[in-house]
Protein backbone atom coordinates (compact mmCIF):
# COMPACT_ATOMS: atom_id res chain seq x y z
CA UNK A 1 11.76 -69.64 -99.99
CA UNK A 2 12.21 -67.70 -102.84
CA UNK A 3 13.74 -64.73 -101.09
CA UNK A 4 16.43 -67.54 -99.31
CA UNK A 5 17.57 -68.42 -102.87
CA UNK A 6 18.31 -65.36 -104.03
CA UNK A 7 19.97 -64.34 -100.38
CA UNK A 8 22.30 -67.48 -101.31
CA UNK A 9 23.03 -66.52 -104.77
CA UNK A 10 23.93 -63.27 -104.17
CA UNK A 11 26.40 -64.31 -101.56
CA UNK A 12 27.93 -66.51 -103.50
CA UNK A 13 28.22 -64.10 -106.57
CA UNK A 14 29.64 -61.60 -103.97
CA UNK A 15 32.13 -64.19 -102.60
CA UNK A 16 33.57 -65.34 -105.82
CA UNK A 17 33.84 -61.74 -106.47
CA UNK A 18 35.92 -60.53 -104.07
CA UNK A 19 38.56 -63.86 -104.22
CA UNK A 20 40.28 -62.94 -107.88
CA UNK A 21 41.21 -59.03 -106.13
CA UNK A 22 42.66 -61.20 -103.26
CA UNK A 23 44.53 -63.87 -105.33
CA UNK A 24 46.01 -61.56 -107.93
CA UNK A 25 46.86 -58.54 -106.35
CA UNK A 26 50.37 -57.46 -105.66
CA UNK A 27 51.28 -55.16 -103.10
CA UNK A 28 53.21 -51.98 -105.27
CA UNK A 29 56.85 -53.56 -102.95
CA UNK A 30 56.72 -57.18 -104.23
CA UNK A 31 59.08 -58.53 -105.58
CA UNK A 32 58.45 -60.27 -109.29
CA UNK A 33 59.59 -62.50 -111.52
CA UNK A 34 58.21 -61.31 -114.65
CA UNK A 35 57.37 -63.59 -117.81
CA UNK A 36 57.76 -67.13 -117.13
CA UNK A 37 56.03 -70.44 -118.41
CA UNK A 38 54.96 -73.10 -115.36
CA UNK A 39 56.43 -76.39 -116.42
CA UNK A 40 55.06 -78.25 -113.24
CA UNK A 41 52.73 -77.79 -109.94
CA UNK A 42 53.36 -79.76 -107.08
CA UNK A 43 51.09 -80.14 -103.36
CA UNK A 44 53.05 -82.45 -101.02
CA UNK A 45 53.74 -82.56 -97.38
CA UNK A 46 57.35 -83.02 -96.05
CA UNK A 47 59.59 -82.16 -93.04
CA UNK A 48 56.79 -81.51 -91.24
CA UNK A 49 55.48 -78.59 -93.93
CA UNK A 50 52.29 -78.20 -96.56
CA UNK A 51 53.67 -77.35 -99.71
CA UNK A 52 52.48 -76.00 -102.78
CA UNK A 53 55.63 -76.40 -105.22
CA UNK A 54 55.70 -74.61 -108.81
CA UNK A 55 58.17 -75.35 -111.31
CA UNK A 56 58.76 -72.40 -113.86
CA UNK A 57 60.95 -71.65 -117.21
CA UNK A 58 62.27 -68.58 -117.04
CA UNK A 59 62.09 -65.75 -120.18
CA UNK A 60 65.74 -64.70 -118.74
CA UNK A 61 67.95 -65.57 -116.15
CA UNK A 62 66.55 -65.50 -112.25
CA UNK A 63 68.52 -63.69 -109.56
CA UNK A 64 66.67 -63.62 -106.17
CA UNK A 65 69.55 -64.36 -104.09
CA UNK A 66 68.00 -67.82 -103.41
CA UNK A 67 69.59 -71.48 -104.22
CA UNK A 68 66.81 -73.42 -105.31
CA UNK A 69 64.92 -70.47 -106.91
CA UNK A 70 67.76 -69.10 -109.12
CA UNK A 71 69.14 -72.60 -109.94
CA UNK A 72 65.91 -74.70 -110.30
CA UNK A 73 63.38 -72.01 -110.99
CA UNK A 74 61.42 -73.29 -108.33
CA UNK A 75 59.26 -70.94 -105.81
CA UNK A 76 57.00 -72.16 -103.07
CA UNK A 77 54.35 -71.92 -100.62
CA UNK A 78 54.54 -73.68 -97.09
CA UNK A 79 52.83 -73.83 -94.31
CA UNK A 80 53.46 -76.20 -91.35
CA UNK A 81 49.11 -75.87 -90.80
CA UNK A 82 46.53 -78.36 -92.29
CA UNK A 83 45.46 -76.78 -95.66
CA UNK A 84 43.47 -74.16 -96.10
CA UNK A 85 40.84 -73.00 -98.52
CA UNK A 86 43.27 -70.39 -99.20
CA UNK A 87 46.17 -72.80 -99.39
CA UNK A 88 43.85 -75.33 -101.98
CA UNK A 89 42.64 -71.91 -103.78
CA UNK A 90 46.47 -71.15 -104.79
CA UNK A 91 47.31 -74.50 -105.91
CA UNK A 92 44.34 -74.47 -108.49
CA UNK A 93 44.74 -70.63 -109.43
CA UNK A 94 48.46 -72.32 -110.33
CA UNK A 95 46.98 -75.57 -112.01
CA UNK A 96 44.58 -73.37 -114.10
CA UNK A 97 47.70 -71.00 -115.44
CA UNK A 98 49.75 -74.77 -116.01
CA UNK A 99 47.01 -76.00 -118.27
CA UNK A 100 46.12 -73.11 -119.89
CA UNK A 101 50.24 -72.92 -120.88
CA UNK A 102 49.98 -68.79 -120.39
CA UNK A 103 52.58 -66.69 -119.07
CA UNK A 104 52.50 -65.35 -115.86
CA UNK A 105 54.23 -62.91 -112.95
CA UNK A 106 55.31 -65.07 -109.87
CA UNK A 107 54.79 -62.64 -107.19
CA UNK A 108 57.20 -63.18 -104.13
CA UNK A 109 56.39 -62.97 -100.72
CA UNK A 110 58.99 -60.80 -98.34
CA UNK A 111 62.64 -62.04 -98.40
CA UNK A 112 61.81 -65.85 -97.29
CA UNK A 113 63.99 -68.06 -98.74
CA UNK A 114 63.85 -71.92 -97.25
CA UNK A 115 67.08 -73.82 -98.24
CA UNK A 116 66.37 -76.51 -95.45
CA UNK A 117 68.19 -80.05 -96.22
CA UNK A 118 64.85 -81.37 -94.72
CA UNK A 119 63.35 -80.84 -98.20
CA UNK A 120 65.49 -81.90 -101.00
CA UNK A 121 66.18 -81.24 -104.64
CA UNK A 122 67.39 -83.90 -107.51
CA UNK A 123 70.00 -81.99 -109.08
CA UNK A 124 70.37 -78.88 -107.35
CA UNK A 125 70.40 -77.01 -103.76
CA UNK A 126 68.05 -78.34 -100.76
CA UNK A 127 64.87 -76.11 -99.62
CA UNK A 128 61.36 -74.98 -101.25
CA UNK A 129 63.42 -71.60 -102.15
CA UNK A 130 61.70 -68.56 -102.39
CA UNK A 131 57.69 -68.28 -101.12
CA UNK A 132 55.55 -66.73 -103.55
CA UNK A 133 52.22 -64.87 -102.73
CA UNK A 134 50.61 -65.16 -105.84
CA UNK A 135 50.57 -64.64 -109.86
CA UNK A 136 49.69 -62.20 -112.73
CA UNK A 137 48.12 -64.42 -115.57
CA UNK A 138 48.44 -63.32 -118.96
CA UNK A 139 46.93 -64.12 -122.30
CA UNK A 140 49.11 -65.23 -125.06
């Protein structure tokens, strides 16, 4: 019984391990945007998509080449799946960094940019903008 325990803590040690190399890491291509402050996180679904919405305040000026990114500070992650443990383990990776009030590296994902007028914006362009792929935390 004893031996079953330890089997189970050991996986689970392992486990939570091996998710902060897979949450944080950037591929050496991505594309950042460096030193920003998240004003809001968002997890909705609309238009037929899962989205994880974050809200950020820029250090300088955004140019990604994308509407409601450069215009709203606003990047995204969508899926048109159920969520996902990895889709529920962004959203809280994002909701620690928001509480916490450090500053962080939005990493993007590819070129994807969604301007769809399925999705839109109060004061600004339609679409969930650019798709991020994850975040470098700081301490302040």
């Amino acid at each position: 019984m004893m031996l079953k325990k330890l089997s189970v803590i050991w996986g689970l040690v392992v486990i939570a391990l091996s998710f902060p190399n897979v949450v944080i890491a950037a591929p050496p291509s991505s594309q950042l945007i460096k030193n920003v402050k998240l004003k809001s996180v968002a997890l909705y679904d609309q238009g037929g998509y899962r989205i994880a919405e974050v809200h950020f305040e820029p250090s300088s000026p955004v140019s990604t080449g994308c509407a409601p990114t450069d215009q709203l500070n606003l990047v995204s992650y969508w899926r048109t799946t159920e969520h996902t443990v990895n889709f529920a383990l962004r959203v809280s990776h994002w909701m620690a960094a928001l509480s916490s009030g450090a500053s962080v590296d939005i990493i993007l994902e590819g070129t994807a940019c969604n301007t769809s007028a399925s999705i839109p914006n109060e004061g600004g362009p339609s679409g969930m903008g650019r798709m991020f792929s994850g975040m470098r935390v700081y301490a302040d």
